[in-house]
C-alpha atoms as a PDB file:
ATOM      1  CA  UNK A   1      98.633  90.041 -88.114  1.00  0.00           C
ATOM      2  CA  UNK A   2      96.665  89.787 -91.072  1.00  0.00           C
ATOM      3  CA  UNK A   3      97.311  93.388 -93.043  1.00  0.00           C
ATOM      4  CA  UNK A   4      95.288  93.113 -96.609  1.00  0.00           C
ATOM      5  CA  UNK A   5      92.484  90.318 -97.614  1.00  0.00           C
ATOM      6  CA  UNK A   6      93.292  86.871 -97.754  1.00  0.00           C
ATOM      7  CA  UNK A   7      91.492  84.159 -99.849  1.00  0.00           C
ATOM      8  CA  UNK A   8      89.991  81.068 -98.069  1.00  0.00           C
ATOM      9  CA  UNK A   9      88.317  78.001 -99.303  1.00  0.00           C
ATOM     10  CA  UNK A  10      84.906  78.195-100.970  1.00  0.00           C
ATOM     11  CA  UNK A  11      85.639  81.897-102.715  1.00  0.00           C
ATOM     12  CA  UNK A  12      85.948  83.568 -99.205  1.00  0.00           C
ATOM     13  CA  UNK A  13      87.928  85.578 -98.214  1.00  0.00           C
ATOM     14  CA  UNK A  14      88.931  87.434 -94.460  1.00  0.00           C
ATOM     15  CA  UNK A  15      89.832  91.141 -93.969  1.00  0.00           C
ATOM     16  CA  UNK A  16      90.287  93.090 -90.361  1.00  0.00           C
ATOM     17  CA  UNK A  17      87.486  94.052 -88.951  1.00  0.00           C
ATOM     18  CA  UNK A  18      86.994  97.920 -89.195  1.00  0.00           C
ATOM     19  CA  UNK A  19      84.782 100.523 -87.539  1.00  0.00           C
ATOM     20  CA  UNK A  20      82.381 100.804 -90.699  1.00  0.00           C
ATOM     21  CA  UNK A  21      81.837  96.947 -89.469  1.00  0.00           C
ATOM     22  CA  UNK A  22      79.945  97.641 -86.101  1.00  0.00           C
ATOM     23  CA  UNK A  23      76.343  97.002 -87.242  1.00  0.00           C
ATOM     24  CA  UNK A  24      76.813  94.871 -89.600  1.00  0.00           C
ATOM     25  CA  UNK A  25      78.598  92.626 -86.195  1.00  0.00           C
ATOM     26  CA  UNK A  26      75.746  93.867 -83.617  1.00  0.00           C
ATOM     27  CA  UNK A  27      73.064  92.697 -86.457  1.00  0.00           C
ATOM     28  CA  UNK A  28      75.351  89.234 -86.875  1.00  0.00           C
ATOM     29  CA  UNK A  29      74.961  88.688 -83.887  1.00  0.00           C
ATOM     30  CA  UNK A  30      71.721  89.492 -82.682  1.00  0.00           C
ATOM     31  CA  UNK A  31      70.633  87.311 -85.925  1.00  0.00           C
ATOM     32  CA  UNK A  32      72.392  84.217 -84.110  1.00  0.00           C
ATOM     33  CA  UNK A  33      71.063  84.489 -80.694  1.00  0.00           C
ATOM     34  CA  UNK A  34      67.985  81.820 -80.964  1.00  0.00           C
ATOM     35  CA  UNK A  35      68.875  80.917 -77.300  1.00  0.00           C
ATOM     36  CA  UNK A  36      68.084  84.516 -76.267  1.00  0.00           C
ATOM     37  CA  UNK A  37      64.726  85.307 -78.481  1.00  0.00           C
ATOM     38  CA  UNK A  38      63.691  81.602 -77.073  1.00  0.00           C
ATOM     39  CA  UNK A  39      63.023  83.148 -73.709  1.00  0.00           C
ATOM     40  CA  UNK A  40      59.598  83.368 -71.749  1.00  0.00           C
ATOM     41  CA  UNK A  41      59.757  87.358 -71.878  1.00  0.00           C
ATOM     42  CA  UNK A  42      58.705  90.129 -73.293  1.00  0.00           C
ATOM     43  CA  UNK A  43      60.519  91.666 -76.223  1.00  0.00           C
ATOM     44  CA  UNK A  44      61.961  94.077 -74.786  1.00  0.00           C
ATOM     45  CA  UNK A  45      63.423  92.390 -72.015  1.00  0.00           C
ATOM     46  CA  UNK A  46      64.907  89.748 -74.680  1.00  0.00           C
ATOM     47  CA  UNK A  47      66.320  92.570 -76.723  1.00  0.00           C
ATOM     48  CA  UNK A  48      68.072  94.542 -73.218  1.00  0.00           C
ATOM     49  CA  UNK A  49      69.617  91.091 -73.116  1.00  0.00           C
ATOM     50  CA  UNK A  50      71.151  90.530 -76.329  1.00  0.00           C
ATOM     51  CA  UNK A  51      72.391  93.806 -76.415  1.00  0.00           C
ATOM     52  CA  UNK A  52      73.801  93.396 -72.757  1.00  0.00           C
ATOM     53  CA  UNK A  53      75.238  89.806 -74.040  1.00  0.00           C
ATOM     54  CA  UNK A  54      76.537  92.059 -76.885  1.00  0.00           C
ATOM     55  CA  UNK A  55      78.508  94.621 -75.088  1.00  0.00           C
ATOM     56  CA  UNK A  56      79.665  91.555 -72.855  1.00  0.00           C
ATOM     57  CA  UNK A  57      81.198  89.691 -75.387  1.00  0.00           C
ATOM     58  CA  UNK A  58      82.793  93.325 -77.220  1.00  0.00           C
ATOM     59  CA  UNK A  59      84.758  94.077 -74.300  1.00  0.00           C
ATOM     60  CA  UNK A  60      85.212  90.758 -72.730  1.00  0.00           C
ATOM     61  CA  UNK A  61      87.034  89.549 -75.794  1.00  0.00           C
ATOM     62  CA  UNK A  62      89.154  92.488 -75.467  1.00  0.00           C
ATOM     63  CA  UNK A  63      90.027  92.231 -72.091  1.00  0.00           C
ATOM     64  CA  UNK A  64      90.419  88.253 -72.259  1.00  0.00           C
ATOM     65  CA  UNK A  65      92.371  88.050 -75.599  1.00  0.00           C
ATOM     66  CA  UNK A  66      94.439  90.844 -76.126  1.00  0.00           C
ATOM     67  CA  UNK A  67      96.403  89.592 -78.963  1.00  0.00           C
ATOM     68  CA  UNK A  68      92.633  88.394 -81.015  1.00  0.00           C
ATOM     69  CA  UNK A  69      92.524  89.309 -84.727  1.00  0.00           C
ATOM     70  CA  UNK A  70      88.907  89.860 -86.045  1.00  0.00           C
ATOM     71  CA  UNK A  71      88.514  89.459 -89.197  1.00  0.00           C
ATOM     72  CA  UNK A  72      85.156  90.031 -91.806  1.00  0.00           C
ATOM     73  CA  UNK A  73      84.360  87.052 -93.687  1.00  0.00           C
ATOM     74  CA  UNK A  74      82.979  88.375 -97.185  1.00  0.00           C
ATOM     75  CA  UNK A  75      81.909  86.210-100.845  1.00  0.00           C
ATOM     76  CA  UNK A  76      81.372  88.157-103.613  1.00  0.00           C
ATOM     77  CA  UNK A  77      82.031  91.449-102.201  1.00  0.00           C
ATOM     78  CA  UNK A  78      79.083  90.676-100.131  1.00  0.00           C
ATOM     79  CA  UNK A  79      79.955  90.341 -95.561  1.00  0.00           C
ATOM     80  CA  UNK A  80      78.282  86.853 -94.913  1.00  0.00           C
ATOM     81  CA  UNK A  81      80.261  86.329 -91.483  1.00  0.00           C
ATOM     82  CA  UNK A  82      83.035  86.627 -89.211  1.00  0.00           C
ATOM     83  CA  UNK A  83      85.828  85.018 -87.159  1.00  0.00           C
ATOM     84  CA  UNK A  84      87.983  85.891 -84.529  1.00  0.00           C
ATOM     85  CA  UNK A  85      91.036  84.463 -83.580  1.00  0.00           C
ATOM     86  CA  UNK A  86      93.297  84.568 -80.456  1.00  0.00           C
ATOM     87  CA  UNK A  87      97.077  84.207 -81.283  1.00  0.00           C
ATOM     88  CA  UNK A  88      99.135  83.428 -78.185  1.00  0.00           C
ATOM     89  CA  UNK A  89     102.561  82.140 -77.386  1.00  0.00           C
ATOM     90  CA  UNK A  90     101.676  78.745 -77.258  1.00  0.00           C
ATOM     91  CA  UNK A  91      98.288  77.819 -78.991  1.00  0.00           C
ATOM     92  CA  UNK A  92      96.429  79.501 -81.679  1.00  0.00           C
ATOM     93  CA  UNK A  93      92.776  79.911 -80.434  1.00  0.00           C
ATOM     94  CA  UNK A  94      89.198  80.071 -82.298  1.00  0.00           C
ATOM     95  CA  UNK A  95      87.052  82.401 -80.188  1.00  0.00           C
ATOM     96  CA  UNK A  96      84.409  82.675 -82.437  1.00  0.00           C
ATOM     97  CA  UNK A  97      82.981  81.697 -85.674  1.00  0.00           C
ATOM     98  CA  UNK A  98      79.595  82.928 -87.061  1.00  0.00           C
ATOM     99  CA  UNK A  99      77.760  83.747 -90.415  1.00  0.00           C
ATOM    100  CA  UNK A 100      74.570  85.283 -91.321  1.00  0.00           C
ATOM    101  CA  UNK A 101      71.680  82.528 -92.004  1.00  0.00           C
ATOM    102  CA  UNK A 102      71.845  82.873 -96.040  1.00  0.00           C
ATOM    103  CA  UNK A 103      75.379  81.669 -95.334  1.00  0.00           C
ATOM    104  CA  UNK A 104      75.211  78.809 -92.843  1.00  0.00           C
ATOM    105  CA  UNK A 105      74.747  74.871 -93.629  1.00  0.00           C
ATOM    106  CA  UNK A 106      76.415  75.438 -96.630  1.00  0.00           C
ATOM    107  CA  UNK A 107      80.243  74.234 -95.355  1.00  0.00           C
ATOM    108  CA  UNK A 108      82.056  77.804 -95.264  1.00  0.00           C
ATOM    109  CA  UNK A 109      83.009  76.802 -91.611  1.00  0.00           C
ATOM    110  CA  UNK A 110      84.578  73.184 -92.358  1.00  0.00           C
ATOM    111  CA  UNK A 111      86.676  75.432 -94.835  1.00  0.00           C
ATOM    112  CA  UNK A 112      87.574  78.057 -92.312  1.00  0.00           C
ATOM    113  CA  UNK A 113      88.511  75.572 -89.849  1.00  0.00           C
ATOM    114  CA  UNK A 114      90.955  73.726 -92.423  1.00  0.00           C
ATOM    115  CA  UNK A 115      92.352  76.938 -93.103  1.00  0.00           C
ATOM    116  CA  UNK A 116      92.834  77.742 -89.400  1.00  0.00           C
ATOM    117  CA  UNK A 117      94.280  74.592 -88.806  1.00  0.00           C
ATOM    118  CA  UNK A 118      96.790  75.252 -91.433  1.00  0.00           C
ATOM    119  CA  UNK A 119      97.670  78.317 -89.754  1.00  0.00           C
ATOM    120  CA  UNK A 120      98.404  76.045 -86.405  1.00  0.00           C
ATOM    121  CA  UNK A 121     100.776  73.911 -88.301  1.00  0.00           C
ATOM    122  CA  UNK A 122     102.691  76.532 -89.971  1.00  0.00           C
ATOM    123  CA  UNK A 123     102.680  78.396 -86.503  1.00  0.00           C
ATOM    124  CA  UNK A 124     103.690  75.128 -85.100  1.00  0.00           C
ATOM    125  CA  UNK A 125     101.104  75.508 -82.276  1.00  0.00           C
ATOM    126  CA  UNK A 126      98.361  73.671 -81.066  1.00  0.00           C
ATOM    127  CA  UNK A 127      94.342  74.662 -82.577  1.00  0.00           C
ATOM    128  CA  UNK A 128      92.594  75.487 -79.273  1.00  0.00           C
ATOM    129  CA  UNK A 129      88.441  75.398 -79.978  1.00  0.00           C
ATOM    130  CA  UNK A 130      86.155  75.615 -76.990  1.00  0.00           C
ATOM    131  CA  UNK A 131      82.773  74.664 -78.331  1.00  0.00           C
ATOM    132  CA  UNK A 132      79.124  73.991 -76.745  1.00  0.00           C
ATOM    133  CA  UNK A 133      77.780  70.916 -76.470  1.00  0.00           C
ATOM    134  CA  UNK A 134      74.724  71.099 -77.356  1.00  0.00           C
ATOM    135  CA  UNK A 135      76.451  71.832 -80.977  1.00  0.00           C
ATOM    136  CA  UNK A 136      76.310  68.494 -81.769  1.00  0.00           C
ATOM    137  CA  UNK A 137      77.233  69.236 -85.447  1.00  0.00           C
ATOM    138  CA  UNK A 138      80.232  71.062 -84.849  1.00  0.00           C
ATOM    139  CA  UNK A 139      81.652  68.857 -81.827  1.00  0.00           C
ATOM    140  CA  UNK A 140      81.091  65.835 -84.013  1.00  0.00           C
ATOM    141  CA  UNK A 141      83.142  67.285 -86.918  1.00  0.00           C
ATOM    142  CA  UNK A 142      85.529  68.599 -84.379  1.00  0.00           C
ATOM    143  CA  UNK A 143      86.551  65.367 -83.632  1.00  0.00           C
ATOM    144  CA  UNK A 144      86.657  63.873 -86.738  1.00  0.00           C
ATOM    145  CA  UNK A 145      89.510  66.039 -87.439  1.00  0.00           C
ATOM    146  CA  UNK A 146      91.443  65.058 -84.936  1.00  0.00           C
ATOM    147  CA  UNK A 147      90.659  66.969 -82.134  1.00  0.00           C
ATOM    148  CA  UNK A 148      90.287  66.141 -78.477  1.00  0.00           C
ATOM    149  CA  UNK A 149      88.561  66.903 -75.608  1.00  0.00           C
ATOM    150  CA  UNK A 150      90.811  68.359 -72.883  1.00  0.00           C
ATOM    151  CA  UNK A 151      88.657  67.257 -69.832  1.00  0.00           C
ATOM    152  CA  UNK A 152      90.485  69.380 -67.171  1.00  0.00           C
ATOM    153  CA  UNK A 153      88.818  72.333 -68.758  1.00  0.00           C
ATOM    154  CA  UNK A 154      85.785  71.586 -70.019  1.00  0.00           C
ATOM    155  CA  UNK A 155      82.118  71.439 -68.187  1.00  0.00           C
ATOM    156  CA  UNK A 156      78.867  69.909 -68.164  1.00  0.00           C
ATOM    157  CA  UNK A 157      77.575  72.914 -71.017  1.00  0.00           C
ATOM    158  CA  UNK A 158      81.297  73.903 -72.546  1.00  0.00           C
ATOM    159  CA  UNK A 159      84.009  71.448 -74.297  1.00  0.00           C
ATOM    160  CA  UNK A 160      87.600  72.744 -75.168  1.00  0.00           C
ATOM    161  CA  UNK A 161      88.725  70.938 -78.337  1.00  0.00           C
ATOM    162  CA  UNK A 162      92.304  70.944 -79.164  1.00  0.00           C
ATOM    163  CA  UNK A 163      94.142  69.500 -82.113  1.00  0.00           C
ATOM    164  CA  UNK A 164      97.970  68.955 -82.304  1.00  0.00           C
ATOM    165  CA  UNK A 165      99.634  69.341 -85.468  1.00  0.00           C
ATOM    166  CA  UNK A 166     101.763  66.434 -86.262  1.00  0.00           C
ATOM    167  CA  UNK A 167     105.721  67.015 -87.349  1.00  0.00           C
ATOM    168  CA  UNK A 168     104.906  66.307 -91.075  1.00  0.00           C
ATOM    169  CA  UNK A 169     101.605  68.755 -90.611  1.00  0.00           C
ATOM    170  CA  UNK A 170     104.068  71.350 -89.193  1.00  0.00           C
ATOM    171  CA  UNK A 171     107.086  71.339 -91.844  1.00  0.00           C
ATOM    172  CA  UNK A 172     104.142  71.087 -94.695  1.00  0.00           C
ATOM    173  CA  UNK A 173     104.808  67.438 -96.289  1.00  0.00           C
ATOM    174  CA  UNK A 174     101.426  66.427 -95.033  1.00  0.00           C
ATOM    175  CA  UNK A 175      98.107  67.486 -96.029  1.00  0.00           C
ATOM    176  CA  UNK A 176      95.424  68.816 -93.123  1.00  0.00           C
ATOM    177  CA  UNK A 177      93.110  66.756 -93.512  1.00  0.00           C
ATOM    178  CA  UNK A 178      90.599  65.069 -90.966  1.00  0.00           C
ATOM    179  CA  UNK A 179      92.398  62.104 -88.734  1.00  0.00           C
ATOM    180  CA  UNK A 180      92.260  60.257 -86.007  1.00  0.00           C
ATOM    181  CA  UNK A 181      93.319  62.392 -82.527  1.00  0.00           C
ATOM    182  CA  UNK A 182      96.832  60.894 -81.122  1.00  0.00           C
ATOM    183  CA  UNK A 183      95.655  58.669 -78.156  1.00  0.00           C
ATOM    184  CA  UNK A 184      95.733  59.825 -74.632  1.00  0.00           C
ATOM    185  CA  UNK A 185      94.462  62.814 -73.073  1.00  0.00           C
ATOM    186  CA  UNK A 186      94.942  66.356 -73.303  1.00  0.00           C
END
């Protein structure tokens, strides 16, 4: 568990979530639903959605990952995302990544997700990290790092990415760094 503030790459740094948080999350979010404000509907249908899709994913993630730390992303003193991680007994798992627009494109994530795969090799676990893929971008730099696609439970929309630390990864005399994934499947 992640107590104080810890420093990341790019002068970020993570904190726990806490309840003075809550819009600034609900406004994250609704900021980063272009799927839902897409829709053919009016307004207020498409904002009784997001906020349903909302409350969904607030209590799902509870209920699905009961050991999940969320954590505030902030530069500068200033909340620019956040990320939430699932820590189980055998794989550490990225349920969600996301930063307001000032702060996207701008390769905060490929930092987090170094820094998260750093945790995996100290925790000497595999990096679980279901992605869509229509998120070309990410899936592509996915694997580049070395991840790999485990096809028994992924779907037409939904991949789940996992990367395996390697032994020299996992007792620290080799850098994480992108790779090649070992061969065969997951």
């Amino acid at each position: 568990m992640i107590a104080g503030t810890v420093a990341l790459p790019h002068g970020i740094s993570a904190r726990p979530a806490r309840a003075s948080d809550k819009d600034f999350l609900a406004k994250l979010f609704r900021d980063n639903r272009d799927d839902l404000k897409a829709l053919d509907a009016g307004q207020d249908f498409i904002n009784m959605t997001i906020d349903m899709q909302l409350d969904a994913q607030v209590n799902g993630y509870g209920n699905t990952f009961p050991n999940a730390i969320y954590l505030i992303l902030e530069k500068n003193g200033s909340r620019i995302g956040r990320v939430t991680l699932d820590i189980g007994p055998v794989e550490l798992r990225l349920i969600d990544l996301n930063f307001i627009k000032k702060a996207q494109n701008k390769g905060y994530g490929s930092g987090i997700i170094q820094w998260i795969m750093k945790a995996a090799a100290q925790t000497q676990r595999p990096l679980v990290v279901p992605t869509r893929r229509d998120n070309v971008v990410f899936l592509s730099y996915l694997l580049n790092c070395g991840f790999q696609e485990d096809a028994s439970i992924s779907d037409e929309v939904n991949a789940r990415l996992v990367w395996f630390p390697t032994r020299s990864e996992m007792n620290g005399s080799a850098e994480i760094k992108p790779r090649k994934a070992a061969s065969g499947t997951v």
